[in-house]
PDB file of N, CA and C in Angstrom:
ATOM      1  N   UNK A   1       0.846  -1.181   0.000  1.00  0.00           N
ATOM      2  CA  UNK A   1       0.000   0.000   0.000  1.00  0.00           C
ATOM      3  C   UNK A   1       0.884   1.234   0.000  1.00  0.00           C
ATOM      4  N   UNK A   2       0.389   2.399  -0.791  1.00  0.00           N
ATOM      5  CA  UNK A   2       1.400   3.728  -1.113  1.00  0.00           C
ATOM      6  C   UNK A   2       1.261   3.841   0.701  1.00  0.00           C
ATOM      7  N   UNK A   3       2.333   5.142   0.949  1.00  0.00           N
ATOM      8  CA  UNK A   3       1.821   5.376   1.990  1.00  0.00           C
ATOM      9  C   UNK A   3       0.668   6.226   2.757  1.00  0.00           C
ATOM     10  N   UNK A   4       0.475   6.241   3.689  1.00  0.00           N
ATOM     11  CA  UNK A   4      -1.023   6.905   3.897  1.00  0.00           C
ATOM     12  C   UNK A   4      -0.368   8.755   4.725  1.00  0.00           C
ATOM     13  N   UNK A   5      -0.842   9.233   3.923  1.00  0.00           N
ATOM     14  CA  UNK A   5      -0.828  10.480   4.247  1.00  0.00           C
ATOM     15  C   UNK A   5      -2.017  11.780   4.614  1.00  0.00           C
ATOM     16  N   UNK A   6      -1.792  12.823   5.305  1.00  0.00           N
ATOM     17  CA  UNK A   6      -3.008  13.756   6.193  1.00  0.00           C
ATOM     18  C   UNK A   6      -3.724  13.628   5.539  1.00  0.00           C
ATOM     19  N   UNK A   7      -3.809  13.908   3.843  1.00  0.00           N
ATOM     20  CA  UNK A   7      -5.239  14.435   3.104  1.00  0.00           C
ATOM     21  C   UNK A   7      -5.715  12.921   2.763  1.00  0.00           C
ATOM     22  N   UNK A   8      -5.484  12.147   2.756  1.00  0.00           N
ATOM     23  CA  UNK A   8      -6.635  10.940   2.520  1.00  0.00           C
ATOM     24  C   UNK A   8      -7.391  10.669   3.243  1.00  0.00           C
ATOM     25  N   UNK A   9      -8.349  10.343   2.937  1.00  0.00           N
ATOM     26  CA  UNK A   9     -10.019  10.542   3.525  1.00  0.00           C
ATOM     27  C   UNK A   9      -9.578   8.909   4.079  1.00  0.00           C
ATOM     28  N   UNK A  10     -10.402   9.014   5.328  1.00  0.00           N
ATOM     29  CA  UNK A  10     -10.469   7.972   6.486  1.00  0.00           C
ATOM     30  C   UNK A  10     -11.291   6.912   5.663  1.00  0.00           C
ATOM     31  N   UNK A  11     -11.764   6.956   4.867  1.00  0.00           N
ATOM     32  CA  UNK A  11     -12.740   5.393   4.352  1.00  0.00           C
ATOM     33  C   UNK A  11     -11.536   4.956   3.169  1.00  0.00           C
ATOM     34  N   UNK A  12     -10.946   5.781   2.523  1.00  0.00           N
ATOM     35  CA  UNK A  12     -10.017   5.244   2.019  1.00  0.00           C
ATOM     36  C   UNK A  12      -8.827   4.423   2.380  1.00  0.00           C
ATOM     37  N   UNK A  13      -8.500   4.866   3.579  1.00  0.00           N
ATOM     38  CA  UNK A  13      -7.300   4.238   4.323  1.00  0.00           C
ATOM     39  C   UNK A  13      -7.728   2.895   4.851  1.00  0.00           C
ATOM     40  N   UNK A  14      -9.064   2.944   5.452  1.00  0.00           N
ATOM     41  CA  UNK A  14      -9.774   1.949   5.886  1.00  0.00           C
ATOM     42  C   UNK A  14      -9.828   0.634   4.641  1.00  0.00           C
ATOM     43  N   UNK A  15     -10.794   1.363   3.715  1.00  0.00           N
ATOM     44  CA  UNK A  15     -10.799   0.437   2.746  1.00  0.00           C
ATOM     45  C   UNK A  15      -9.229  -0.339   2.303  1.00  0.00           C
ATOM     46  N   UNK A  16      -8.344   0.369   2.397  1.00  0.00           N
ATOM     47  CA  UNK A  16      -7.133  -0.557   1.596  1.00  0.00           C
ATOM     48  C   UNK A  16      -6.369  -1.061   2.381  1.00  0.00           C
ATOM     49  N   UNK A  17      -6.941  -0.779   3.753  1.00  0.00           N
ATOM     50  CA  UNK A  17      -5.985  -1.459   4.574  1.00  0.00           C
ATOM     51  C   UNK A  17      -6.968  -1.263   6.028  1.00  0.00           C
ATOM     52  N   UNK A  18      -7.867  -2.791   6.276  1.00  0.00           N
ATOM     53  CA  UNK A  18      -8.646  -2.796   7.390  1.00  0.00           C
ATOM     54  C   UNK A  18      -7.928  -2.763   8.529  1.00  0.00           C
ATOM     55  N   UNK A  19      -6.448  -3.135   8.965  1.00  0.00           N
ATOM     56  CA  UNK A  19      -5.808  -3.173  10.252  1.00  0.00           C
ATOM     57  C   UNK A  19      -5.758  -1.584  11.037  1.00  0.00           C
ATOM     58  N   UNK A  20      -5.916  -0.558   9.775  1.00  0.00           N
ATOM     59  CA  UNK A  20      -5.528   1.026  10.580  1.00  0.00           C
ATOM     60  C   UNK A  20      -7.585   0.751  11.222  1.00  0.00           C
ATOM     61  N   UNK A  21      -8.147   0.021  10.929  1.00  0.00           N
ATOM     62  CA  UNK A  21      -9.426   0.511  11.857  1.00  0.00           C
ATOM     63  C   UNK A  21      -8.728   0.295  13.966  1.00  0.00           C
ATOM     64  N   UNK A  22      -7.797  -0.445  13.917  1.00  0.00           N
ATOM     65  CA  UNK A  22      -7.652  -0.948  15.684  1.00  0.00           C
ATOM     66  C   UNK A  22      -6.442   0.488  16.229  1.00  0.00           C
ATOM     67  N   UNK A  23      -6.280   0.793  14.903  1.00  0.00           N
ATOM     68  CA  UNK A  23      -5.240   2.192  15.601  1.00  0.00           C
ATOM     69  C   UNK A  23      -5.716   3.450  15.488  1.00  0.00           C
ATOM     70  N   UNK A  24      -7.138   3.681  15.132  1.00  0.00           N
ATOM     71  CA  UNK A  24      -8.288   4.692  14.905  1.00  0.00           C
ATOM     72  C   UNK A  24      -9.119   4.412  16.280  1.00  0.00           C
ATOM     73  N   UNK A  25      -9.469   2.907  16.493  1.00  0.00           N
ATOM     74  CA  UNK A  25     -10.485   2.317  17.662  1.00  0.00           C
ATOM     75  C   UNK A  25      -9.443   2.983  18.899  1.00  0.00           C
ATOM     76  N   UNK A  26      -7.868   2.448  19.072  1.00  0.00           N
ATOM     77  CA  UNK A  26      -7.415   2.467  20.008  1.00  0.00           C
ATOM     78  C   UNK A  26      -7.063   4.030  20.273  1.00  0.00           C
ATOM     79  N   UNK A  27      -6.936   4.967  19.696  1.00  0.00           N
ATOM     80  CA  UNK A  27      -6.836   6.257  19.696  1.00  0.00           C
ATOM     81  C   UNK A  27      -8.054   7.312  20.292  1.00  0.00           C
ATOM     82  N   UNK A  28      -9.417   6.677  20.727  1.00  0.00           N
ATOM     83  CA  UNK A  28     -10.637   6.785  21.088  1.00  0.00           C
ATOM     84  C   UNK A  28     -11.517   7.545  19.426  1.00  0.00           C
ATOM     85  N   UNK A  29     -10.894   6.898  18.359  1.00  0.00           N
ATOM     86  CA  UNK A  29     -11.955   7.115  17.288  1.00  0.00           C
ATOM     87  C   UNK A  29     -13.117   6.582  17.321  1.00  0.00           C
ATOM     88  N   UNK A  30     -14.538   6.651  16.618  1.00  0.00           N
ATOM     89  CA  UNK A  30     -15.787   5.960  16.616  1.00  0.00           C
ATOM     90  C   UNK A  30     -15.171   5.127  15.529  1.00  0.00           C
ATOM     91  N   UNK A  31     -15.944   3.955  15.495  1.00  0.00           N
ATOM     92  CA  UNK A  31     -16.318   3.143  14.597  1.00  0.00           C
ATOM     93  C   UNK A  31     -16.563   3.332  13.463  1.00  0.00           C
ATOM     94  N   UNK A  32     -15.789   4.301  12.445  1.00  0.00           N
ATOM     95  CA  UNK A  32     -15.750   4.838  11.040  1.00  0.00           C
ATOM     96  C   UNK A  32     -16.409   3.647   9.821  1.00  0.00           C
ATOM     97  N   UNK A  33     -16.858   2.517   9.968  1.00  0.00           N
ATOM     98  CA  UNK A  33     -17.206   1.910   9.167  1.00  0.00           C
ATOM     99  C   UNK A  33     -18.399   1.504   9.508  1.00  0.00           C
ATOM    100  N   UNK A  34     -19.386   1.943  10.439  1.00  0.00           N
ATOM    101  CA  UNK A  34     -21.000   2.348  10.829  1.00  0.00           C
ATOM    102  C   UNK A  34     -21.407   3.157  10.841  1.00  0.00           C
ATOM    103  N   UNK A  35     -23.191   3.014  10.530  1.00  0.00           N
ATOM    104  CA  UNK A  35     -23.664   4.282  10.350  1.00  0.00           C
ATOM    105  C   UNK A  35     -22.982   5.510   9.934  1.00  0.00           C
ATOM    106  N   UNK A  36     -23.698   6.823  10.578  1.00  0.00           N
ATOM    107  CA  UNK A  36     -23.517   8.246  10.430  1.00  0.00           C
ATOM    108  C   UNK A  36     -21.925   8.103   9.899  1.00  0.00           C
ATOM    109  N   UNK A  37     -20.559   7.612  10.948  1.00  0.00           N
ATOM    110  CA  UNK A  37     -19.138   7.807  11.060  1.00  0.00           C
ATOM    111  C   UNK A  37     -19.183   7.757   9.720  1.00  0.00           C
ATOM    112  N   UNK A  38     -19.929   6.584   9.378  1.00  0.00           N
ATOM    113  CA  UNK A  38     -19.058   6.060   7.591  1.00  0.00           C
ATOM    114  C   UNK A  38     -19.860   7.040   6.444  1.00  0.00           C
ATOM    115  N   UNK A  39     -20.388   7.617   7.158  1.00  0.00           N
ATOM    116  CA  UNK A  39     -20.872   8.790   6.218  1.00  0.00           C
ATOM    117  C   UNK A  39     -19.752   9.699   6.503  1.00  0.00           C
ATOM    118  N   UNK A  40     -19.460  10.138   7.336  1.00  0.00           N
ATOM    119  CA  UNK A  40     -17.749  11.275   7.561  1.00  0.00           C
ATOM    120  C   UNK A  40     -16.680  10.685   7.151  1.00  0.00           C
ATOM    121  N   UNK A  41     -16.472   9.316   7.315  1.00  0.00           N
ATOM    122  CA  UNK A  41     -15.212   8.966   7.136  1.00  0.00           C
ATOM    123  C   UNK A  41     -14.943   9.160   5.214  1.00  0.00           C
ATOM    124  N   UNK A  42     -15.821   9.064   4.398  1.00  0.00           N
ATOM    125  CA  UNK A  42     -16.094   9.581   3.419  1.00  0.00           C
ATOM    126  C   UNK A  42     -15.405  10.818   2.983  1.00  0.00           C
ATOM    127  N   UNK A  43     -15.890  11.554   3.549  1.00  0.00           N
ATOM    128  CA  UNK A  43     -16.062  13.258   3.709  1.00  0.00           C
ATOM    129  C   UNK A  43     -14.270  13.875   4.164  1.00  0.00           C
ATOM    130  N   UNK A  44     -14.148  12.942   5.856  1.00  0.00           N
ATOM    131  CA  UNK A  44     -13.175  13.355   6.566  1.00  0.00           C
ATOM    132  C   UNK A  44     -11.538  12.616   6.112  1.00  0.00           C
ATOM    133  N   UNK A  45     -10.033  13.935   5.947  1.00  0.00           N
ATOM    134  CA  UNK A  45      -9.135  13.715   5.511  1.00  0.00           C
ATOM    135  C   UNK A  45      -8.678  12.859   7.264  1.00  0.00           C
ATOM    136  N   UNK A  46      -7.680  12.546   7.372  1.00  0.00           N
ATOM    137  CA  UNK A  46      -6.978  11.883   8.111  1.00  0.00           C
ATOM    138  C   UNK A  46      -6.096  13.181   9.394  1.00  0.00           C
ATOM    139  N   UNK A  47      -6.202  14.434   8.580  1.00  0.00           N
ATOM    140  CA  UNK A  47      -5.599  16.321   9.494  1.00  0.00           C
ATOM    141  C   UNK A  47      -6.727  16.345  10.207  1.00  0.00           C
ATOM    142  N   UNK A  48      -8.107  16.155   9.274  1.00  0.00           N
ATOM    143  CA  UNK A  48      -9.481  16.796   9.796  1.00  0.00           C
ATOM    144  C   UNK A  48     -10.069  15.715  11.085  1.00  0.00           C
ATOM    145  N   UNK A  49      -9.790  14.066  10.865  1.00  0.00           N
ATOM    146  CA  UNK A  49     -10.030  13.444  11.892  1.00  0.00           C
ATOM    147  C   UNK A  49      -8.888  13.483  12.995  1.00  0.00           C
ATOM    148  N   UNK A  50      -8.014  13.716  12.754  1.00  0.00           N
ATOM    149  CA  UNK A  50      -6.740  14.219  13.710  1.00  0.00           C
ATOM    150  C   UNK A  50      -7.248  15.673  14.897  1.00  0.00           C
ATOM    151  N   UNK A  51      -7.237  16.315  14.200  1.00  0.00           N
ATOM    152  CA  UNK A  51      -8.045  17.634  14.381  1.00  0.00           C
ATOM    153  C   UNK A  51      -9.459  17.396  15.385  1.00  0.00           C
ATOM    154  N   UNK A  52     -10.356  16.614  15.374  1.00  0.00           N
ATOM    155  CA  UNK A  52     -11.745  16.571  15.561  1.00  0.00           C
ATOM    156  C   UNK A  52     -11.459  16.024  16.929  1.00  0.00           C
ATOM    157  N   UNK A  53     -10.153  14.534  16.896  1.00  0.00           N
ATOM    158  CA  UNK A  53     -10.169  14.110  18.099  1.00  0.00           C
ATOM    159  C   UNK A  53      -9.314  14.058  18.767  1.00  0.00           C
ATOM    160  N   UNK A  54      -8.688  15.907  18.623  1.00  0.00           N
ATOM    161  CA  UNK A  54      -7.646  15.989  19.282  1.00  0.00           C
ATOM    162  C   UNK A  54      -6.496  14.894  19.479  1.00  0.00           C
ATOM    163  N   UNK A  55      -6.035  15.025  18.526  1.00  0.00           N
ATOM    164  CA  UNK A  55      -4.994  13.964  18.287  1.00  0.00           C
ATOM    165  C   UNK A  55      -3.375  14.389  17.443  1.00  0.00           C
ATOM    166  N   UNK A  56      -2.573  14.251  17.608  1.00  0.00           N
ATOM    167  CA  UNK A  56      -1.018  14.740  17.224  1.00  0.00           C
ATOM    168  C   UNK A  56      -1.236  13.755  15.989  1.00  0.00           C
ATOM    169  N   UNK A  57      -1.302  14.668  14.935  1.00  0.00           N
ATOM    170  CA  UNK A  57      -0.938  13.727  13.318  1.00  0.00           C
ATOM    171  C   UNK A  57       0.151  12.842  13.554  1.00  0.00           C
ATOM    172  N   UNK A  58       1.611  13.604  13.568  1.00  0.00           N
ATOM    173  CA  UNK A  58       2.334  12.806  13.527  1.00  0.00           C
ATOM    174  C   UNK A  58       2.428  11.523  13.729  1.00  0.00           C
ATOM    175  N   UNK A  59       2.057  11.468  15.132  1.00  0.00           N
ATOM    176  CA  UNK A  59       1.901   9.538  15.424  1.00  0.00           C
ATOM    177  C   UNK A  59       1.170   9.152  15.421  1.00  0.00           C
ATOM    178  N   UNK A  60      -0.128   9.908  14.402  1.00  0.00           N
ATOM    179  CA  UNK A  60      -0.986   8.911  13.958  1.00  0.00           C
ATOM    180  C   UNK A  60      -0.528   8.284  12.897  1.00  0.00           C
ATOM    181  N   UNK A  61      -0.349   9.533  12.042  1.00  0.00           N
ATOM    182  CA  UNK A  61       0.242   8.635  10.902  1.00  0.00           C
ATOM    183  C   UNK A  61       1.343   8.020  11.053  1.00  0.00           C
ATOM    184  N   UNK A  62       2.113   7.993  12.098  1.00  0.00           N
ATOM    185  CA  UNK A  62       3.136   6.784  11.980  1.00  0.00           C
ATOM    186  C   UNK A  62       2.505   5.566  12.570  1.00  0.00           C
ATOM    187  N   UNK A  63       1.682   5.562  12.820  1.00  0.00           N
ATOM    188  CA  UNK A  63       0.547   4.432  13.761  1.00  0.00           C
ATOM    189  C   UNK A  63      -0.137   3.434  12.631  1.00  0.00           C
ATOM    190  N   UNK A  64      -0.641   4.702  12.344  1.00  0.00           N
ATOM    191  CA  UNK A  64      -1.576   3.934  11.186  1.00  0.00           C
ATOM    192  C   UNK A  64      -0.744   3.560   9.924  1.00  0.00           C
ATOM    193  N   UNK A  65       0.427   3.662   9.328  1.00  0.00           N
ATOM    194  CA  UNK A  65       1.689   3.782   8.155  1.00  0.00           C
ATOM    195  C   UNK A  65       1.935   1.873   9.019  1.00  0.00           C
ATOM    196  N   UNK A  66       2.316   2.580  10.464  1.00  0.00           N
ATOM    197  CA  UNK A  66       2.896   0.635  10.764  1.00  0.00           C
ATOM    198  C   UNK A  66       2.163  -0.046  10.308  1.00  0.00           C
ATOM    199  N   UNK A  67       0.948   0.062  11.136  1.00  0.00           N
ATOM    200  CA  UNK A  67      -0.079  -1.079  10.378  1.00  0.00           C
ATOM    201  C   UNK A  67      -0.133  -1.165   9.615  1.00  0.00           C
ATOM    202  N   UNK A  68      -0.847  -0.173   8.548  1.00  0.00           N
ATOM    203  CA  UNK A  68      -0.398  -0.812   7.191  1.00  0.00           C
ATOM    204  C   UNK A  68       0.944  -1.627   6.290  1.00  0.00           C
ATOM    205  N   UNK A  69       1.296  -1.229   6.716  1.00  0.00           N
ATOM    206  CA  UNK A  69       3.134  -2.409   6.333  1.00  0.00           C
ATOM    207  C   UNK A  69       3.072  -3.495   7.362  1.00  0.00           C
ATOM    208  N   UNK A  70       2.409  -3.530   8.357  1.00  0.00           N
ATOM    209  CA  UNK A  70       2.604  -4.994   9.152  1.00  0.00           C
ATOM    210  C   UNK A  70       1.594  -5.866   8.350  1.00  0.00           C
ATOM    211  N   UNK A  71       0.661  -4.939   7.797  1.00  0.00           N
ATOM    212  CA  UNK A  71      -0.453  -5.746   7.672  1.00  0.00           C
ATOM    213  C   UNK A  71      -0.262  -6.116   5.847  1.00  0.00           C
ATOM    214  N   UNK A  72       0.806  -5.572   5.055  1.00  0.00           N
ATOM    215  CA  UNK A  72       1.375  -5.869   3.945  1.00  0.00           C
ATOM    216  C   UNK A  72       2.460  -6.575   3.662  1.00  0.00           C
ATOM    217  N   UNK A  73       2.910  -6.909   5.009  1.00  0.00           N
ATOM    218  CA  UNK A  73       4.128  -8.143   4.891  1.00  0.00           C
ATOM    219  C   UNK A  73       3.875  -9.182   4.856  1.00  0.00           C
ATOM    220  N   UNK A  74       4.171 -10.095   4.344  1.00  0.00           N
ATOM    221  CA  UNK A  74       4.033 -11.680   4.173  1.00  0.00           C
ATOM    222  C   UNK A  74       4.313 -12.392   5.240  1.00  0.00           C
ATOM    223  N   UNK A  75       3.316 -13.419   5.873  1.00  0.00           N
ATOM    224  CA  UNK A  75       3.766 -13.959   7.248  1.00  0.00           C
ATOM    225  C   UNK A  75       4.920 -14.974   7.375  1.00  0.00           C
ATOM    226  N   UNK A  76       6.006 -15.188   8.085  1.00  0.00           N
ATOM    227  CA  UNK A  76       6.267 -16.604   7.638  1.00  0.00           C
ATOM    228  C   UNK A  76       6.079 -17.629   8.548  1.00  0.00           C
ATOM    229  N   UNK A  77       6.177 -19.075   7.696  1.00  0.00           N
ATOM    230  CA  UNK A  77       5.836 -20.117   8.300  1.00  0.00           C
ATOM    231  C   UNK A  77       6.447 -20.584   9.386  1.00  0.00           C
ATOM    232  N   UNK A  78       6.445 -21.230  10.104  1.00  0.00           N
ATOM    233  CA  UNK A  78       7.393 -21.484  11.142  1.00  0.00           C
ATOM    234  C   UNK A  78       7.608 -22.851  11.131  1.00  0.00           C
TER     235      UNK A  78
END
């Protein structure tokens, strides 16, 4: 996955990579993929949900960037 940066809208990030939903949950985000939320998450960039819930971009997006690459690496077998 490219990497995820401020202006991409929260249903996008979601959509291409479901693991950033537990680092949105764990950050005290709503549930962006129900109801009303998934009508904003639409709407809302990743600055603007940063912004809303008082939250430091920076380590979000390095939060949500891990996951996505943990969640794009290949597991191995053991």
């Amino acid at each position: 996955m490219e990497k995820i940066t401020a202006d991409m809208k929260i249903a996008e990030v979601i959509r291409r990579c479901p693991a950033t939903v537990d680092v949105l949950l764990g950050r005290g985000c709503p549930d962006m993929r129900r109801g009303f939320f998934s009508l904003m998450a639409r709407l809302m960039s990743v600055r603007n949900a940063a912004r809303m819930h008082r939250l430091a971009l920076g380590p979000l997006l390095d939060d949500l960037n891990h996951a996505a690459q943990g969640a794009a690496a290949p597991r191995l077998q053991a």
